[in-house]
Protein backbone atom coordinates (compact mmCIF):
# COMPACT_ATOMS: atom_id res chain seq x y z
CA UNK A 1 -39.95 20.77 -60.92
CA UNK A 2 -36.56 21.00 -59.52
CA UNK A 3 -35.57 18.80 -56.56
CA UNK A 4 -33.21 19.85 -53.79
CA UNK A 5 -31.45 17.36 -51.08
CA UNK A 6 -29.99 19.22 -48.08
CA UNK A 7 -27.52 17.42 -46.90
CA UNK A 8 -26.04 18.23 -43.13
CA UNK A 9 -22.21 17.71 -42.82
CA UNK A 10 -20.77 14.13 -41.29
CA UNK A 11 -20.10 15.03 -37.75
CA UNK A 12 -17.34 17.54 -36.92
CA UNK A 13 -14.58 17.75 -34.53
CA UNK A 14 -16.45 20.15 -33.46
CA UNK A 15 -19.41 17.69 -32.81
CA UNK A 16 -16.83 15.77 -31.27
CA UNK A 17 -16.00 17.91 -28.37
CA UNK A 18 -19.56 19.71 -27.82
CA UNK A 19 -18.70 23.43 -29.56
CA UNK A 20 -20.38 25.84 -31.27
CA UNK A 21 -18.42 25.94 -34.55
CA UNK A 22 -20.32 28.79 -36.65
CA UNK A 23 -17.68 29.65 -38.98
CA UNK A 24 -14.91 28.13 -37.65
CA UNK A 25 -13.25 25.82 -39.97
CA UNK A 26 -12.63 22.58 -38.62
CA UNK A 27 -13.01 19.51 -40.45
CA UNK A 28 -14.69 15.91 -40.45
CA UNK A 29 -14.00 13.72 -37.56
CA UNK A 30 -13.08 10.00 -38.06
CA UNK A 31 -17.06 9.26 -37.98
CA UNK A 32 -17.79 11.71 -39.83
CA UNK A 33 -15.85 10.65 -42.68
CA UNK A 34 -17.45 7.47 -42.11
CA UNK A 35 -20.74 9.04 -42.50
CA UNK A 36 -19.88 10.63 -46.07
CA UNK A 37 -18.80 7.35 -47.51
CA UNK A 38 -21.97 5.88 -46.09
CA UNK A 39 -23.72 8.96 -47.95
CA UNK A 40 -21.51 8.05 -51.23
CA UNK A 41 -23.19 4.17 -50.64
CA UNK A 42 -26.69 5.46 -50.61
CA UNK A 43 -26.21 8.00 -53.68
CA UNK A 44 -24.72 5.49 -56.05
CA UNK A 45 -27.82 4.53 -57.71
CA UNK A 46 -29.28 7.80 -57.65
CA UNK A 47 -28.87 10.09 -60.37
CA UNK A 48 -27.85 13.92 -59.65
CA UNK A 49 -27.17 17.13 -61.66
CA UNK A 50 -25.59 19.16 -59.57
CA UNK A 51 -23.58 19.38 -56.30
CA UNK A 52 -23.97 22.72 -54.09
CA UNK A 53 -22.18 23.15 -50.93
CA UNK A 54 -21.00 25.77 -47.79
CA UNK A 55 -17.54 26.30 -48.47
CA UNK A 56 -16.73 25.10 -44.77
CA UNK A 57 -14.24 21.77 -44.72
CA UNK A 58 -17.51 20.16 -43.14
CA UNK A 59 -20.17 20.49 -45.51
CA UNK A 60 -17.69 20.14 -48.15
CA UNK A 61 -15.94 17.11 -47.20
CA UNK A 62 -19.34 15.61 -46.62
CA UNK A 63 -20.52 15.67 -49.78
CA UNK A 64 -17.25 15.33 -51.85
CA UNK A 65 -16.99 11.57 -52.72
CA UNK A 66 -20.58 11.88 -53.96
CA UNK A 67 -19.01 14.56 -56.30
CA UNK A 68 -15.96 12.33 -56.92
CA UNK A 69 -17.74 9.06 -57.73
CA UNK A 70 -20.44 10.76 -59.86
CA UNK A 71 -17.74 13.29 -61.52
CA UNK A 72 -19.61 16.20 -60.58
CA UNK A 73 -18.08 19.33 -59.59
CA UNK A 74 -19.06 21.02 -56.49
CA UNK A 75 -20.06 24.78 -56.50
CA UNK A 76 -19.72 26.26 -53.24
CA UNK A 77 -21.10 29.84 -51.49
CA UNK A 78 -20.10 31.40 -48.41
CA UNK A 79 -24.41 31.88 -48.50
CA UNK A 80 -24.70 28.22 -47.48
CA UNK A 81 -22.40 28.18 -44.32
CA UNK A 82 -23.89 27.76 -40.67
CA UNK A 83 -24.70 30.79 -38.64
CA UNK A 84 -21.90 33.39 -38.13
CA UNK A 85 -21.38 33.09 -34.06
CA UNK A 86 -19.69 35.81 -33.24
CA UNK A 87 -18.16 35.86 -29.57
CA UNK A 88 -19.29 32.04 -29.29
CA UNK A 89 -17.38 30.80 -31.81
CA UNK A 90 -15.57 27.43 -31.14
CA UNK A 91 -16.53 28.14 -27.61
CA UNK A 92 -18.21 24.45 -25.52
CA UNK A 93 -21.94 24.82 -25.63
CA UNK A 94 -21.43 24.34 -21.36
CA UNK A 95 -19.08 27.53 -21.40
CA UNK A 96 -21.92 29.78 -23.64
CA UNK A 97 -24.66 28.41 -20.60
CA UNK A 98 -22.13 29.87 -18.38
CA UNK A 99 -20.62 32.81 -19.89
CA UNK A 100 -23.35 34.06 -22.20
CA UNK A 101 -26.67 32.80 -19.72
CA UNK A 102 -29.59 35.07 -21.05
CA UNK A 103 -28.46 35.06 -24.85
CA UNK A 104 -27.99 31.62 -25.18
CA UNK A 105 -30.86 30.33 -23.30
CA UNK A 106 -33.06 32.24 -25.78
CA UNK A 107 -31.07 30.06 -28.52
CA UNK A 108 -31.90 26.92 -26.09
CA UNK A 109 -35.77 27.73 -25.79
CA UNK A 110 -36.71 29.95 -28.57
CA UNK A 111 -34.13 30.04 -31.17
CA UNK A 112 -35.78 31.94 -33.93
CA UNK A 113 -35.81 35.09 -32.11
CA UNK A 114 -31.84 34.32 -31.15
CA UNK A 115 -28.96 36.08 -32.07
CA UNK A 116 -25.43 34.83 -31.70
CA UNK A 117 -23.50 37.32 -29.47
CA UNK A 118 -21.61 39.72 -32.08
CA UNK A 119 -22.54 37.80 -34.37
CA UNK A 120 -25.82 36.93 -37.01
CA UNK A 121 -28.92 36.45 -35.85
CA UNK A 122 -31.16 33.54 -36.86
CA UNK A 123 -33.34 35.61 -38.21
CA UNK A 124 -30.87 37.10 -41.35
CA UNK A 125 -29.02 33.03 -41.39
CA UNK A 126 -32.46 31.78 -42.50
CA UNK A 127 -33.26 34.78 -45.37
CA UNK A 128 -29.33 34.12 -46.42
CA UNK A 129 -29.71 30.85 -47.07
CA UNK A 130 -33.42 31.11 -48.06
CA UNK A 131 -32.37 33.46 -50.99
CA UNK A 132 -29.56 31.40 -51.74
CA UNK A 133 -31.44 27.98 -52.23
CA UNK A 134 -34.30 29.23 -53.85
CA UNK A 135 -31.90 30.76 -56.46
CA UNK A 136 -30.38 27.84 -56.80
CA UNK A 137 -33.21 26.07 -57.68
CA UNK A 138 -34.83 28.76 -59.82
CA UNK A 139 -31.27 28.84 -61.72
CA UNK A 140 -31.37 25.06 -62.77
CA UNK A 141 -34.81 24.47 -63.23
CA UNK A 142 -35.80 20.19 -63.71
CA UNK A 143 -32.38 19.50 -62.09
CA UNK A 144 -31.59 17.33 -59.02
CA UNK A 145 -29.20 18.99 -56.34
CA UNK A 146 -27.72 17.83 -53.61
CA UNK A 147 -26.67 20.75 -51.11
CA UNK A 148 -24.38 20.32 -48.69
CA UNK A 149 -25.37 22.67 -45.49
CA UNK A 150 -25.49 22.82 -41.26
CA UNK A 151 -27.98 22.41 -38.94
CA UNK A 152 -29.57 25.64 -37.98
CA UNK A 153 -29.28 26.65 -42.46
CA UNK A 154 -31.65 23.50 -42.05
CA UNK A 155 -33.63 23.93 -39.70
CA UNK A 156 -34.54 27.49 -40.47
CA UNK A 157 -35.14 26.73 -43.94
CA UNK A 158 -37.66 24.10 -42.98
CA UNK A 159 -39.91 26.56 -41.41
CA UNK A 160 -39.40 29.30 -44.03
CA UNK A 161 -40.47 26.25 -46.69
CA UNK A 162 -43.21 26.58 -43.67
CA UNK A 163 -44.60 29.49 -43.76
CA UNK A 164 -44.13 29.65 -40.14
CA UNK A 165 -42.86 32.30 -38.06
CA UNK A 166 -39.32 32.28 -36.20
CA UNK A 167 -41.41 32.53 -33.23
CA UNK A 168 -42.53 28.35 -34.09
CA UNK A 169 -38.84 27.79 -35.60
CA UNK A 170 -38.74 26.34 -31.87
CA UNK A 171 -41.16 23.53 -32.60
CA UNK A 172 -38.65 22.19 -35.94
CA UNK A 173 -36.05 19.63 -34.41
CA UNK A 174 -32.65 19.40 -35.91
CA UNK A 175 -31.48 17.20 -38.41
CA UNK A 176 -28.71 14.66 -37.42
CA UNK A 177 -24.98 14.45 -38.97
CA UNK A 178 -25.12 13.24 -42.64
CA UNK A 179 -28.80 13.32 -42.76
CA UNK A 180 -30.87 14.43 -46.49
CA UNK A 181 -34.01 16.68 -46.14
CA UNK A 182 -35.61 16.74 -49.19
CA UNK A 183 -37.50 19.69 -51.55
CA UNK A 184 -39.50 19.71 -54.56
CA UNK A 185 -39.32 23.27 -55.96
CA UNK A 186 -41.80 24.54 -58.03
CA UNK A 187 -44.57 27.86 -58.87
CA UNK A 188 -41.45 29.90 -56.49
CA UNK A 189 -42.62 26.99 -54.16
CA UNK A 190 -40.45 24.35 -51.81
CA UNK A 191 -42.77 21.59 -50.33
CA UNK A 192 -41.18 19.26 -48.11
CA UNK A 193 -40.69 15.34 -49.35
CA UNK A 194 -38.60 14.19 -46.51
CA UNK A 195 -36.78 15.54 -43.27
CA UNK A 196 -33.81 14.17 -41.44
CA UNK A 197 -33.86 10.83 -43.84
CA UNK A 198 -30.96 8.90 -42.02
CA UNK A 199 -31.87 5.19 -43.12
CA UNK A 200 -28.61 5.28 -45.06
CA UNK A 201 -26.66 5.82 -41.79
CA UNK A 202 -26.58 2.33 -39.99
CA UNK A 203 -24.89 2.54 -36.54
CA UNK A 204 -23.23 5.98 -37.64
CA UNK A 205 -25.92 8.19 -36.38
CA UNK A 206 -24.95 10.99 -34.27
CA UNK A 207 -26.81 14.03 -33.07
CA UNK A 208 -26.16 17.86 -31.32
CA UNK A 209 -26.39 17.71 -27.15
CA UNK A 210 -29.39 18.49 -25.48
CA UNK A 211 -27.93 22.16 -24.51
CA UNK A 212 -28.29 23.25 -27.93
């Protein structure tokens, strides 16, 4: 049995400001920083293998004083960043509303079937990081990773673990800055142990804006 913790990035200063980051990469706000030492607090009695992680500042910078205060490399892939957003990258979720109505709103109200405009869809961001994870976790068999992701790699990957269709992806909330969403991986299968865990978090919790 191989465990996997997801762990979403410390809020951005992208968070900060309301934008759509996809790619774009911008680093850990003040808080967010905050958040990964708070992260570092609740890993230091808990024993890990290995340390995954999106090469984005925020994922990476989220998990890296785990890495540093267990002296554990991290290993990142381009597989585990957040959805590629095309035309709304960086661009203030009011503006997409605005500027983007009808393709966003299906993002807003049934974001499986969504698709970033000239960019990925949902649909190939949750196979990406599906294949990515679950080769992960075939790869280091009886480990314990900690993976440090986005919100909509989460998300999606939650209903995938599922079996649900992106039709229902809908019905999954997301998971809140610095939060862990646990996996136990085994017969090629992920069953859920815990989603959006943010006990460790205090007063630090922050979450996306209701426009998302």
């Amino acid at each position: 049995m191989t465990e996997i913790i997801l762990i979403r990035h410390g809020e951005s200063m992208g968070n900060l400001v309301n934008s759509f980051l996809g790619h774009t990469d911008l680093d850990l706000s003040p808080k967010g920083y905050k958040q990964a030492e708070l992260l570092r607090k609740h890993f230091e009695n808990i024993d890990i293998d290995l340390i995954f992680s999106s090469d984005l500042k925020r994922a990476y910078n989220t998990v890296k004083p785990i890495s540093e205060m267990k002296d554990i490399p991290i290993i990142t892939s381009k597989n585990l960043r957040e959805i590629h957003a095309g035309e709304w990258e960086n661009k203030h979720f009011d503006e997409l509303e605005t500027i983007f109505e009808k393709e966003y709103d299906i993002w807003k109200n049934n974001i499986g079937l969504a698709k970033c405009t000239g960019g990925e869809s949902v649909e190939h961001l949750q196979k990406r990081v599906y294949e990515e994870i679950t080769k992960i976790a075939k790869e280091n068999d009886g480990k314990k990773i900690c993976i440090g992701t986005h919100a909509t790699p989460i998300r999606s990957f939650a209903a995938k673990c599922d079996g649900v269709s992106l039709g229902e992806l809908k019905n999954y909330p997301w998971a809140f800055n610095a939060s862990l969403s646990v996996y136990e991986f085994s017969n090629d299968k992920f069953v859920q142990k815990e989603y959006n865990y943010i006990e460790h978090l205090e007063d630090m919790i922050t979450s996306l804006p209701k426009n998302v």
